[in-house]
Every structure is written in C-alpha cells, then in structure tokens.
N, C-alpha and C. Protein backbone atom coordinates (compact mmCIF):
# COMPACT_ATOMS: atom_id res chain seq x y z
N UNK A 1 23.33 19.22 -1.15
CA UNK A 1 23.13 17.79 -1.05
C UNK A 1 21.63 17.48 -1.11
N UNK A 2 21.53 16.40 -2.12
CA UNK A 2 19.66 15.85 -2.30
C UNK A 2 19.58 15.52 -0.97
N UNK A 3 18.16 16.41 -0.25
CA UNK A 3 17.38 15.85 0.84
C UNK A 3 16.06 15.59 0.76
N UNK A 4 15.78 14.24 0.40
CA UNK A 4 13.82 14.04 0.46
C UNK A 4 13.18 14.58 1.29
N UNK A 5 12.44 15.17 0.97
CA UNK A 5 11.46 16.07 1.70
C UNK A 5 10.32 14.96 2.30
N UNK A 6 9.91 15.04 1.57
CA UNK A 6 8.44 13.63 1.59
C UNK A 6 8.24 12.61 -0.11
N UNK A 7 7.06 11.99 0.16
CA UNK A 7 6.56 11.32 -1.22
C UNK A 7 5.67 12.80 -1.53
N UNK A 8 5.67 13.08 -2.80
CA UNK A 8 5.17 14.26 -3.50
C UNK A 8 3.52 13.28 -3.79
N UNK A 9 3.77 12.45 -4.63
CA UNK A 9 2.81 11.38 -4.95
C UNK A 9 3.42 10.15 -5.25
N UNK A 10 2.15 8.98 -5.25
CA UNK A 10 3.08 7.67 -6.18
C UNK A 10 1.79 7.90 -6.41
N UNK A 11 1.98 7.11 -8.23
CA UNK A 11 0.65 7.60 -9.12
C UNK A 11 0.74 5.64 -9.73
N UNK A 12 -0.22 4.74 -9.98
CA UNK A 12 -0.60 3.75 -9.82
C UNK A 12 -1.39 4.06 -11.61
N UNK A 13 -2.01 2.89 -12.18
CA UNK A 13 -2.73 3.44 -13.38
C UNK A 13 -4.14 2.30 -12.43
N UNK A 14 -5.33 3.13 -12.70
CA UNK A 14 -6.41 2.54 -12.96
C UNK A 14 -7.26 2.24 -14.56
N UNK A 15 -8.35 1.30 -14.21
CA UNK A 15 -9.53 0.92 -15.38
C UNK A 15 -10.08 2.08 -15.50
N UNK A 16 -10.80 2.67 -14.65
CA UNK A 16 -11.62 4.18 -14.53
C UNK A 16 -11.29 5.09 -13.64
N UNK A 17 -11.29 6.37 -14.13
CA UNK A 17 -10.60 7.25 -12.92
C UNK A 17 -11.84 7.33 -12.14
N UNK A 18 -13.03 7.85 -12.75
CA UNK A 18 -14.14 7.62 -11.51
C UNK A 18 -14.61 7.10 -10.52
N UNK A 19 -14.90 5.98 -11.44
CA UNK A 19 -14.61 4.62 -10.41
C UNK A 19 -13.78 4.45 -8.96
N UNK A 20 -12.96 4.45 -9.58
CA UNK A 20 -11.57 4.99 -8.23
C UNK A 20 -11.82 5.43 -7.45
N UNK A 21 -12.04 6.85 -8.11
CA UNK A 21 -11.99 8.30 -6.88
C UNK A 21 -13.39 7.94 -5.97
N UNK A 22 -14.45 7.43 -6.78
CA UNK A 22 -15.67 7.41 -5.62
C UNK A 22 -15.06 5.82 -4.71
N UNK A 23 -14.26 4.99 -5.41
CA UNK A 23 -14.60 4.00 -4.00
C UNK A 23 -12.85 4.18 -2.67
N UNK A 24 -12.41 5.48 -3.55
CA UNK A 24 -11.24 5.57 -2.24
C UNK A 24 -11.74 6.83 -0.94
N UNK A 25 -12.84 7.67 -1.89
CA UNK A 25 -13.64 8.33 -1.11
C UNK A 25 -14.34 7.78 -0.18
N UNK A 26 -15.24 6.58 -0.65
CA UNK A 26 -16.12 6.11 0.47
C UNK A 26 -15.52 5.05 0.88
N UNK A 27 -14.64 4.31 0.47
CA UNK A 27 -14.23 3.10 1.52
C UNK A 27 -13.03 3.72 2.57
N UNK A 28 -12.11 4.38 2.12
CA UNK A 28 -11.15 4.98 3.28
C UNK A 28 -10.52 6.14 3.37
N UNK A 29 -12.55 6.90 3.17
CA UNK A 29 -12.37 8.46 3.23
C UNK A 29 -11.14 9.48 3.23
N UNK A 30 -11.00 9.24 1.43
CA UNK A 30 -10.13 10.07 1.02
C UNK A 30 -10.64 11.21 0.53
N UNK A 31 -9.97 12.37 0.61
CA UNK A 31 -10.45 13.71 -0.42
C UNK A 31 -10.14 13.48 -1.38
N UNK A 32 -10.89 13.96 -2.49
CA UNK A 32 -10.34 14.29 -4.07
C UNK A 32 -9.96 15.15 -4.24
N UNK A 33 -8.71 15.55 -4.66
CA UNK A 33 -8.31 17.08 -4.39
C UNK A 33 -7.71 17.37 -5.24
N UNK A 34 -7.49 16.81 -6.83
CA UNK A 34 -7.17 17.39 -8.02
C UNK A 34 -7.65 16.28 -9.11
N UNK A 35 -7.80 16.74 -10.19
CA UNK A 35 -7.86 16.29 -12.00
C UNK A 35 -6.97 16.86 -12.64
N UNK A 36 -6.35 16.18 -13.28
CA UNK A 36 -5.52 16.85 -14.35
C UNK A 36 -5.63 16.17 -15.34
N UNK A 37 -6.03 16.37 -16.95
CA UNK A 37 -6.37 15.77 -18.08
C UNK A 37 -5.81 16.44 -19.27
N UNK A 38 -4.84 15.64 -20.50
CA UNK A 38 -4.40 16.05 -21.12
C UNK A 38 -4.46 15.05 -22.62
N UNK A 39 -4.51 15.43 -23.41
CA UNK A 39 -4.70 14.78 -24.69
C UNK A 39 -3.14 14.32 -25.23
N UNK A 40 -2.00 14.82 -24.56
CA UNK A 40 -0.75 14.65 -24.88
C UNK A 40 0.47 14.57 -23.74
N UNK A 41 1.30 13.83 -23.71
CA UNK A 41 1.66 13.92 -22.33
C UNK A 41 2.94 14.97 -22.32
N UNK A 42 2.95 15.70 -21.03
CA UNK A 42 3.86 16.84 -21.15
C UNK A 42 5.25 16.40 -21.22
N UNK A 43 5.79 15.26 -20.38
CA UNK A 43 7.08 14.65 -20.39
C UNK A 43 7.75 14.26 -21.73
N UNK A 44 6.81 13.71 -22.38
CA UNK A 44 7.42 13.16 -23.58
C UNK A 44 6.34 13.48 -24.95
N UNK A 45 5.48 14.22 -24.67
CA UNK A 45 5.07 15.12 -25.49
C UNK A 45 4.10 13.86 -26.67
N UNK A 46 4.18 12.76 -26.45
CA UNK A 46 3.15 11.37 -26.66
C UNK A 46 1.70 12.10 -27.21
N UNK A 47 1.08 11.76 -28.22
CA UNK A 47 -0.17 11.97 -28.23
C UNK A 47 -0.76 11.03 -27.96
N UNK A 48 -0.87 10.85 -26.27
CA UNK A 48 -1.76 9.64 -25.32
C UNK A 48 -2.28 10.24 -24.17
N UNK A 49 -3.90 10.15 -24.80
CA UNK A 49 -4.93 10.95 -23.38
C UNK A 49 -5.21 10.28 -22.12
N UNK A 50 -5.28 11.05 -20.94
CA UNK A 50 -5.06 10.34 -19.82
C UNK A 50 -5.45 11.42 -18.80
N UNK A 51 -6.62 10.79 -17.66
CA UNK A 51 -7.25 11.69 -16.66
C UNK A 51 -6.26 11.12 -15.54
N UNK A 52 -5.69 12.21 -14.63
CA UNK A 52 -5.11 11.70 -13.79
C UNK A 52 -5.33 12.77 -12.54
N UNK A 53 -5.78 11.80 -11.36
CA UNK A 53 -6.21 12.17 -10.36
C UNK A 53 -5.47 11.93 -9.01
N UNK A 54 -5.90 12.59 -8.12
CA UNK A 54 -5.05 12.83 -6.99
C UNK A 54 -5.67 12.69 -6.11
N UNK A 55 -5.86 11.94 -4.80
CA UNK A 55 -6.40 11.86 -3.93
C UNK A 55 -5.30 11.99 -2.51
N UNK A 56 -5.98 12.62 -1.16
CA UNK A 56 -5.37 13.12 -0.01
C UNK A 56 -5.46 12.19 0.43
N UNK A 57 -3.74 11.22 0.71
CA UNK A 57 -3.68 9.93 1.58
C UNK A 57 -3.40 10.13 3.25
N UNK A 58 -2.98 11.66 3.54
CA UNK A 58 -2.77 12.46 4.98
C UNK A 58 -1.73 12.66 4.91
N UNK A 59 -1.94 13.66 6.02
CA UNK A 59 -0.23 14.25 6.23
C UNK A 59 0.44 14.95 5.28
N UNK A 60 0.15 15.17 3.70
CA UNK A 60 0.98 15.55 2.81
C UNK A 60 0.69 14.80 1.99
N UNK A 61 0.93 12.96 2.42
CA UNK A 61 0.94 12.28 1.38
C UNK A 61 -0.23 11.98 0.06
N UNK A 62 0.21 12.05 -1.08
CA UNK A 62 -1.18 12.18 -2.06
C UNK A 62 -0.77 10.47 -2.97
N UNK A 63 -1.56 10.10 -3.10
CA UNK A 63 -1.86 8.76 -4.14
C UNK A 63 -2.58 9.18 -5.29
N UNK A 64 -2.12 9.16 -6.36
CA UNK A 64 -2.76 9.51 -7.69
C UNK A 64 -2.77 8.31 -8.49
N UNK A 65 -3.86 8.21 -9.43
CA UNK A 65 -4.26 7.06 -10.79
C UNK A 65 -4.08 8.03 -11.70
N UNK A 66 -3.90 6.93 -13.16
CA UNK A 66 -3.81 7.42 -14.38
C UNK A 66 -4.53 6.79 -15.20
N UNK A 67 -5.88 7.00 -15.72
CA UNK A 67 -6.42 6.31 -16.29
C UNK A 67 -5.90 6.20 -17.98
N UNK A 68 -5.12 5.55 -18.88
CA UNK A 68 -5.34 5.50 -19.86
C UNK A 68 -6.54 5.34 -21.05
N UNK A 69 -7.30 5.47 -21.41
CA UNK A 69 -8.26 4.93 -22.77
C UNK A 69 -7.63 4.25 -23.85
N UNK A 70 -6.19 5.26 -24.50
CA UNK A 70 -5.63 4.63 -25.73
C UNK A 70 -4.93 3.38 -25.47
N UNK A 71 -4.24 2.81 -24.43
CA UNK A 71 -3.36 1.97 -23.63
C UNK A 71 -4.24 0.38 -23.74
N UNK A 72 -3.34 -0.45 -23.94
CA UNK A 72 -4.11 -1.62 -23.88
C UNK A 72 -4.42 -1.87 -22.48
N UNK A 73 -5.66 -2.97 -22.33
CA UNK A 73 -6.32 -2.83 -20.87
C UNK A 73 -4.97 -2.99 -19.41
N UNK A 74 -5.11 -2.68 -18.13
CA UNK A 74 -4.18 -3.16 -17.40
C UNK A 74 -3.99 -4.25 -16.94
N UNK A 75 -2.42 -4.94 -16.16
CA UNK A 75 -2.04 -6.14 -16.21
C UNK A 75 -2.03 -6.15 -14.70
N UNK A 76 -1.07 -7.15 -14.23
CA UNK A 76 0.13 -6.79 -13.60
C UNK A 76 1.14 -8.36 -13.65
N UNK A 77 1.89 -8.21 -13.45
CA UNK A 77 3.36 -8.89 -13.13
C UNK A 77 2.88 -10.16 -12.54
N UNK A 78 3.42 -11.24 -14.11
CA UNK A 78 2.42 -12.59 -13.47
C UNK A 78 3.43 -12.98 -12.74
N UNK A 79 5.24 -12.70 -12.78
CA UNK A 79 5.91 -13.42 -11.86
C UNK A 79 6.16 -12.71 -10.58
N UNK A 80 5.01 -11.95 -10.17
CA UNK A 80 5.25 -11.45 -8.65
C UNK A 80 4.00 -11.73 -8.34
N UNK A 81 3.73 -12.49 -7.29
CA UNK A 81 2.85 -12.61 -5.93
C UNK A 81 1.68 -11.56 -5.82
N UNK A 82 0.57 -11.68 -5.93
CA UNK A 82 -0.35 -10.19 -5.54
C UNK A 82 -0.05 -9.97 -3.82
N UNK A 83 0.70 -10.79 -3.39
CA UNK A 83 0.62 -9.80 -2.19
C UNK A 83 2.29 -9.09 -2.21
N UNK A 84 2.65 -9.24 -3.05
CA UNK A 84 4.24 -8.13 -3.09
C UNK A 84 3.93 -6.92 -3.31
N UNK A 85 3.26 -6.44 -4.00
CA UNK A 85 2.88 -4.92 -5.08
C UNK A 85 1.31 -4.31 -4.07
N UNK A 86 2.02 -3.44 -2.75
CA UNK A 86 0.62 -3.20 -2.08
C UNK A 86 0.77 -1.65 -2.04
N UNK A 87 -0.04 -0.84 -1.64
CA UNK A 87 0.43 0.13 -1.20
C UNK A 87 0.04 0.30 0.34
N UNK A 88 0.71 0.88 1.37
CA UNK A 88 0.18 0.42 2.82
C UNK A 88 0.27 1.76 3.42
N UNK A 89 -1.20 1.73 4.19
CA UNK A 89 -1.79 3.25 4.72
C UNK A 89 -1.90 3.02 6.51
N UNK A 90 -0.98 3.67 7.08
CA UNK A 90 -0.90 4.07 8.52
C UNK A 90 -2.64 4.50 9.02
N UNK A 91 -3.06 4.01 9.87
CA UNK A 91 -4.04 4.38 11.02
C UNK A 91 -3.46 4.40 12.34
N UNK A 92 -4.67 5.22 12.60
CA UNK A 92 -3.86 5.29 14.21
C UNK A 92 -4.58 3.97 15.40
N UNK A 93 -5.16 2.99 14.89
CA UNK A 93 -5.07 2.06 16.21
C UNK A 93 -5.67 0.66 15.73
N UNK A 94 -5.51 -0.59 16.19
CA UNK A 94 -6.47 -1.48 15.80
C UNK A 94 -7.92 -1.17 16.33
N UNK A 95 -8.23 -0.95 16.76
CA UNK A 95 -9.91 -0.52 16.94
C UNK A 95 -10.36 0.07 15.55
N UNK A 96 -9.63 0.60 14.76
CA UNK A 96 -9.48 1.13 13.58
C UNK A 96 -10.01 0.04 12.60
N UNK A 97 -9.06 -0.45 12.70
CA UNK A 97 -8.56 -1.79 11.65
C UNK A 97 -9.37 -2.84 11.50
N UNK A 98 -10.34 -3.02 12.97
CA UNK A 98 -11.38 -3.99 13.29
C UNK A 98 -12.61 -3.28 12.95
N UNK A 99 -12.99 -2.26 12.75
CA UNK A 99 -14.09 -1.45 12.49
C UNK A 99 -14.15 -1.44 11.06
N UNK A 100 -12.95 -0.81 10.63
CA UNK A 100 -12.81 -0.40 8.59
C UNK A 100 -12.81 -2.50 8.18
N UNK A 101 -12.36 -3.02 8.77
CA UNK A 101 -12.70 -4.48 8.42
C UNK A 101 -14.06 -4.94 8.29
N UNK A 102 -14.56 -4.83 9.15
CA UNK A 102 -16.11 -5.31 9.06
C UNK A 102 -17.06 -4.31 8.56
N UNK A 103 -16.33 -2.91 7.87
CA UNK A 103 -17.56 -2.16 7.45
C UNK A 103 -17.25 -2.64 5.87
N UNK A 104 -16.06 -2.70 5.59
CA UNK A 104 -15.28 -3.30 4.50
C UNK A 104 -16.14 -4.83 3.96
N UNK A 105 -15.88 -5.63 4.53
CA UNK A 105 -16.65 -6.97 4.86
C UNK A 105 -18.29 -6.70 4.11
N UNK A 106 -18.78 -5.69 5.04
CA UNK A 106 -20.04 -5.48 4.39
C UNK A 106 -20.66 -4.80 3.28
N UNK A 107 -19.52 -3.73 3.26
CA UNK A 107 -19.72 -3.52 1.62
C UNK A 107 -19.43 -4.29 0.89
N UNK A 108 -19.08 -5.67 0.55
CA UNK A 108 -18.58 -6.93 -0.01
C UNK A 108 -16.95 -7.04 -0.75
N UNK A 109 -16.38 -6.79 -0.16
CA UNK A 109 -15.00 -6.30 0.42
C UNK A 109 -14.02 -7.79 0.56
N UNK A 110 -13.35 -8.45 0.33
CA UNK A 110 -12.88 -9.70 0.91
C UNK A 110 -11.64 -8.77 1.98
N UNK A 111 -11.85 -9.15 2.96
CA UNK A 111 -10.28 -8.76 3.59
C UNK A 111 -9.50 -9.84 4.33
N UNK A 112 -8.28 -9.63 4.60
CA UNK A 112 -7.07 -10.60 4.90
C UNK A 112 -6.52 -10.15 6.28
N UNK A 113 -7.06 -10.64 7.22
CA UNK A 113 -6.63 -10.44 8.65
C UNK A 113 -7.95 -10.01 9.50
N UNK A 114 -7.01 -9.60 10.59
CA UNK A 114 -5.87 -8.75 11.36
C UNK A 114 -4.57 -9.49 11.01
N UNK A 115 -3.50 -9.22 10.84
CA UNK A 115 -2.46 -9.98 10.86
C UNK A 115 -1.45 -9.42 11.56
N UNK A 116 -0.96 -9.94 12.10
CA UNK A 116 -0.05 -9.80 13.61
C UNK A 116 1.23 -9.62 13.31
N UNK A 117 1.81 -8.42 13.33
CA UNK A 117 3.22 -8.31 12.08
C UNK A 117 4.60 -7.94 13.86
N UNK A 118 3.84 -7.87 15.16
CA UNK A 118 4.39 -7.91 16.36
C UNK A 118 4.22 -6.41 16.72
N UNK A 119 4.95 -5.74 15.55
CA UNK A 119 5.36 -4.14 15.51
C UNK A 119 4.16 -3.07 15.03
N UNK A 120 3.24 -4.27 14.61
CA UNK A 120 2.19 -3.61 13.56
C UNK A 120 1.28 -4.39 13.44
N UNK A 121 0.13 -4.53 13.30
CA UNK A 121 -1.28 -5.28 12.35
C UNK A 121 -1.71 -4.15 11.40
N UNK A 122 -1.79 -5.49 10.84
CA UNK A 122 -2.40 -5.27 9.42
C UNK A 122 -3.87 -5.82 9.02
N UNK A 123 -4.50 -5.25 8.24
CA UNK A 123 -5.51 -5.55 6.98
C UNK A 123 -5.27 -5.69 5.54
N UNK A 124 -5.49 -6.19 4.59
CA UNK A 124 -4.89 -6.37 3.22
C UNK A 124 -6.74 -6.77 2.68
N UNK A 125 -7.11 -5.74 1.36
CA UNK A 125 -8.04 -5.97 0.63
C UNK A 125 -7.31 -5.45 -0.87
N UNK A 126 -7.84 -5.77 -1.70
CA UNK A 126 -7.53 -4.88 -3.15
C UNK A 126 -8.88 -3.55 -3.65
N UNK A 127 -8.20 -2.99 -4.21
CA UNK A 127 -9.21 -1.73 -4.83
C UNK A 127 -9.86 -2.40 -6.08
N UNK A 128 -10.91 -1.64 -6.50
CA UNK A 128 -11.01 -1.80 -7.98
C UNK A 128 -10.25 -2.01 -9.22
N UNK A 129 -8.87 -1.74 -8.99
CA UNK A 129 -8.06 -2.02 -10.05
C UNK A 129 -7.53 -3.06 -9.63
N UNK A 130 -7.85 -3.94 -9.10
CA UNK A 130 -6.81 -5.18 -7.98
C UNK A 130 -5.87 -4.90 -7.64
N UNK A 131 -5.36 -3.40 -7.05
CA UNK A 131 -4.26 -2.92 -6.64
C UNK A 131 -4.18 -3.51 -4.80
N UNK A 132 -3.10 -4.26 -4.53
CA UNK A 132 -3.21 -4.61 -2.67
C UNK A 132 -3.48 -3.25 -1.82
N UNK A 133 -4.35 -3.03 -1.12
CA UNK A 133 -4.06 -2.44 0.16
C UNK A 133 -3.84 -2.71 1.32
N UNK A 134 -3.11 -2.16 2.10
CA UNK A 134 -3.09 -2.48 3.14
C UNK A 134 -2.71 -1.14 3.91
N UNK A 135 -3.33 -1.87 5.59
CA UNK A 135 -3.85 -0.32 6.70
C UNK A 135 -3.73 -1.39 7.79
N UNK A 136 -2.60 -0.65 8.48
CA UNK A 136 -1.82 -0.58 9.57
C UNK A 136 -1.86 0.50 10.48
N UNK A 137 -1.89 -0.69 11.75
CA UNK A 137 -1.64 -0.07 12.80
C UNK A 137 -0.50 -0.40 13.79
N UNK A 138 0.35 0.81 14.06
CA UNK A 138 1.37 0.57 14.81
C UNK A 138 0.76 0.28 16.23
N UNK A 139 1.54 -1.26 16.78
CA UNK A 139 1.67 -1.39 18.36
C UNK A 139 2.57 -1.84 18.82
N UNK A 140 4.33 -1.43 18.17
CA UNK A 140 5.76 -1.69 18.47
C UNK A 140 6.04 -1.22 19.69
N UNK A 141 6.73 -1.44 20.85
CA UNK A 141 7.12 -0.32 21.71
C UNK A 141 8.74 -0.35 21.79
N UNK A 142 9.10 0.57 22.10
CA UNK A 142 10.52 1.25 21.36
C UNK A 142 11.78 0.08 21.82
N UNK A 143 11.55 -0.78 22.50
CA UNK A 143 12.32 -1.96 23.02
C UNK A 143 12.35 -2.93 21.53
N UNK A 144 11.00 -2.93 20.87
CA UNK A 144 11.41 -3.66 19.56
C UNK A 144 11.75 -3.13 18.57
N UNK A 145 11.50 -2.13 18.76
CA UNK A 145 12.17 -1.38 17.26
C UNK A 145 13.77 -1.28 17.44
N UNK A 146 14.04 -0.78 18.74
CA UNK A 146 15.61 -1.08 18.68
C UNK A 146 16.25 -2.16 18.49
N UNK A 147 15.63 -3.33 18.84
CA UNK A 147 15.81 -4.57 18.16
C UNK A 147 15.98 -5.16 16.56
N UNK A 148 15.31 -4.26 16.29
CA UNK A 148 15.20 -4.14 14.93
C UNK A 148 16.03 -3.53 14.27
N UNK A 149 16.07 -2.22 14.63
CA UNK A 149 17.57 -1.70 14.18
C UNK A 149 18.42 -2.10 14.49
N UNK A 150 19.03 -2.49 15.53
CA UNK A 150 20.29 -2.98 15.62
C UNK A 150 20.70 -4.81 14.86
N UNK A 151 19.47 -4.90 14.27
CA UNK A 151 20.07 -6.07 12.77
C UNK A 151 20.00 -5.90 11.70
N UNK A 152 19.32 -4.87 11.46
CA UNK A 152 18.60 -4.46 9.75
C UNK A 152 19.40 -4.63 8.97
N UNK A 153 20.97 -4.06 9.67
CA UNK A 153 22.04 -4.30 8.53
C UNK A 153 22.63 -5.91 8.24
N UNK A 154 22.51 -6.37 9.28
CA UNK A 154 23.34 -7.35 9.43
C UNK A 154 22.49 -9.04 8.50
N UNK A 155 21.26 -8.39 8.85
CA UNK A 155 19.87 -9.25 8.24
C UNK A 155 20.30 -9.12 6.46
N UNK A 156 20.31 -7.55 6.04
CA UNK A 156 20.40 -7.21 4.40
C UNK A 156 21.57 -8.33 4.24
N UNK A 157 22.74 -8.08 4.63
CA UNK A 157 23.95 -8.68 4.29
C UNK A 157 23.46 -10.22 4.71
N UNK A 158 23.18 -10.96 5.31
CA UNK A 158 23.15 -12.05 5.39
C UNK A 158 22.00 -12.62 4.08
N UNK A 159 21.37 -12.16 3.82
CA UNK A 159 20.65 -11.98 2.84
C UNK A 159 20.79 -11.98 1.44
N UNK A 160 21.78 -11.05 1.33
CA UNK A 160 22.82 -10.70 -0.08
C UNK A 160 23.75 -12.27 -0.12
N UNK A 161 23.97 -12.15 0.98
CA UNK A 161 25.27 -13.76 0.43
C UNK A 161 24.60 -14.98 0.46
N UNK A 162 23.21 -15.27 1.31
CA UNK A 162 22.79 -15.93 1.27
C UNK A 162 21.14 -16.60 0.40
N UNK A 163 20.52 -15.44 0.03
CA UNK A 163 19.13 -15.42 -0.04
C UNK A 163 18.12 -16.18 0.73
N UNK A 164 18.62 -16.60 1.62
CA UNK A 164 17.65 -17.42 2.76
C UNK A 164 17.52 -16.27 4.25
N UNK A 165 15.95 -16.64 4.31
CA UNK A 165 15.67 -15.70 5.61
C UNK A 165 16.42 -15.51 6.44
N UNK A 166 17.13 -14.61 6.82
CA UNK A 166 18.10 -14.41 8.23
C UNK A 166 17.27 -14.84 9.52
N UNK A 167 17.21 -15.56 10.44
CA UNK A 167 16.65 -15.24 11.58
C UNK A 167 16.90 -14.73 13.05
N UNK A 168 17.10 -13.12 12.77
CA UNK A 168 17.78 -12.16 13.59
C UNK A 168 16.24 -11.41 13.94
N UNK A 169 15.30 -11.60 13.10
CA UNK A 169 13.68 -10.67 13.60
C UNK A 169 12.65 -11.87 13.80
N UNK A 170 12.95 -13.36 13.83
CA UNK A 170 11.90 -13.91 13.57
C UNK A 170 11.12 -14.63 14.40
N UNK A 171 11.39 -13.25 15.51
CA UNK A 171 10.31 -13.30 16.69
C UNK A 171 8.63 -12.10 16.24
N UNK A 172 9.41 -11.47 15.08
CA UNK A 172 8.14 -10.87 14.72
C UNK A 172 6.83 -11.47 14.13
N UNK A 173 7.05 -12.81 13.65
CA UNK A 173 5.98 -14.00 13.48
C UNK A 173 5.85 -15.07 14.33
N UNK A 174 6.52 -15.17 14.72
CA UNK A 174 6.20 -16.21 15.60
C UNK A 174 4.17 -16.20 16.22
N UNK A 175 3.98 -15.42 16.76
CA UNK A 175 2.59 -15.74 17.15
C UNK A 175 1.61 -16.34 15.72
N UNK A 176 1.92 -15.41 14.63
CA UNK A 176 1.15 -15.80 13.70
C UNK A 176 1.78 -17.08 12.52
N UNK A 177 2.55 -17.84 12.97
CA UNK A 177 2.97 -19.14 12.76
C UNK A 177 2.62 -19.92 13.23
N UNK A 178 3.14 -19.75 14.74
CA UNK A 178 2.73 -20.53 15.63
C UNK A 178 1.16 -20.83 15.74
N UNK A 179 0.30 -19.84 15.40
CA UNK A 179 -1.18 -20.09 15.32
C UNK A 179 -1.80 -20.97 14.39
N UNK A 180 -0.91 -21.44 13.50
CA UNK A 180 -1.16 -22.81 12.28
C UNK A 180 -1.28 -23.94 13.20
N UNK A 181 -0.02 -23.76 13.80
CA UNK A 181 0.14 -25.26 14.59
C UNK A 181 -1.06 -25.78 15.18
C-alpha cells in the first residue's frame, strides 16, 4: 500500500536561478545544496535547457526552482488571488516572525502582518519571482486543534453543498476581524 514518506521537493520555476539561490540564502538562511543542469529534459527527452536548483527548507524538506532561458518569460494565474499560490515555512516562535519581519522590512522587503490565524501567525512577503511566502509560527494549544478536528469533515461537506463559509472554526478570526471594527 502507497505510504508518503515526506515532500521529496516542490520545484516552483524562477527568472534567475542565481538570483534565487542568493536571496533564499540570505533572507531565510537556506543552504544550497544541489544544481542540476541539462540541455534536454530527461522525462520527456524535450530539447529545453534548464538550471535547476535545490535549496534545504529543514527537516528533509527541499524547495527547488527551474530556471528556463528557452521558455517564454514567467506568469502566473490572473484568475487566482496572489495570496492563494504561497508556499508556507514553519518557525519555531513569534519572536521569530517579529525579528525576520523587521530585518525583512529593512532589506526593503514589503511584509504582510503578524497575522493572527488563532492556531498560528503568520508573515506573508513574495521572493524575487513574486512567488507568496509565508513563515509561521505555531501557538495552537491542543484544546483547539481538537476543535478543529472534530469539524474538518463536517466544514468540507458543508462546503461541497454549499460553497459558502461554514462557520464551525470561525472563532479562528475573529480577533483579526474584529480588529477592523
């Protein structure tokens, strides 16, 4: 029986692989820990050149780019939201999150928060490729997460028949709603 082990990689395309690798190095000290470059692609055997790199996101997990040259320039998806398409990186605390923010900030950085997710805060900036990031920190305690599980299903399905927000979690915004008012 298929058992996922982990994410092996998710590979993203960038403008420059360089580019990249130096600002995921110095903005949220990643290792570079492979290149792989080929004039033809092995899957489908394409004569389309492409540097593709790998960087150490922790734990196992690796984030890789693909830079094309032959490829027309990159897009993305005008009917999705830039904040749908993020990729989101675990830290271990907001002291974290408030520090990489304002060092972020000063390297001229726009960032989006703290944002108060109940279970979690967040930060949201984009990379060089205008790819979303976002870096989280868990501060759930196990009273809400069971809360959480015990609707997840019931939320999907209300969801499916309805497409309107279920409100079975939507005590997890409330502070940061309520802070408009």
């Amino acid at each position: 029986m298929l058992q996922i082990q982990r994410i092996h990689h998710v590979a993203y395309r960038c403008k420059d692989a360089k580019e990249t690798v130096e600002w995921y190095v110095k903005h949220l000290n990643m290792k570079f820990v492979l290149a792989i470059a080929e004039d033809q692609v092995p899957s489908t055997k394409a004569p389309d050149p492409y540097m593709h790199v790998f960087l150490d996101a922790g734990q196992g997990n690796v984030l890789a780019f693909f830079e094309l040259p032959n490829s027309p320039a990159m897009g993305r998806d005008p009917n999705t939201p830039e904040w749908v398409q993020h990729i989101a990186f675990k830290v271990d605390s907001v002291q974290t999150l408030q520090e990489t923010k304002a060092r972020l900030e000063a390297a001229g950085i726009e960032v989006v928060g703290i944002t108060d997710h109940t279970i979690f805060k967040s930060i949201y900036f984009f990379d060089p490729n205008g790819h979303r990031i976002e870096l989280a920190a868990d501060v759930g305690t196990p009273d809400m997460y069971e809360k959480l599980d015990a609707v997840k299903w019931d939320m999907l399905n209300e969801w499916a028949q309805t497409k309107r927000a279920p409100r079975h979690a939507a005590w997890m915004h409330e502070k940061e709603f309520h802070a408009l008012d």
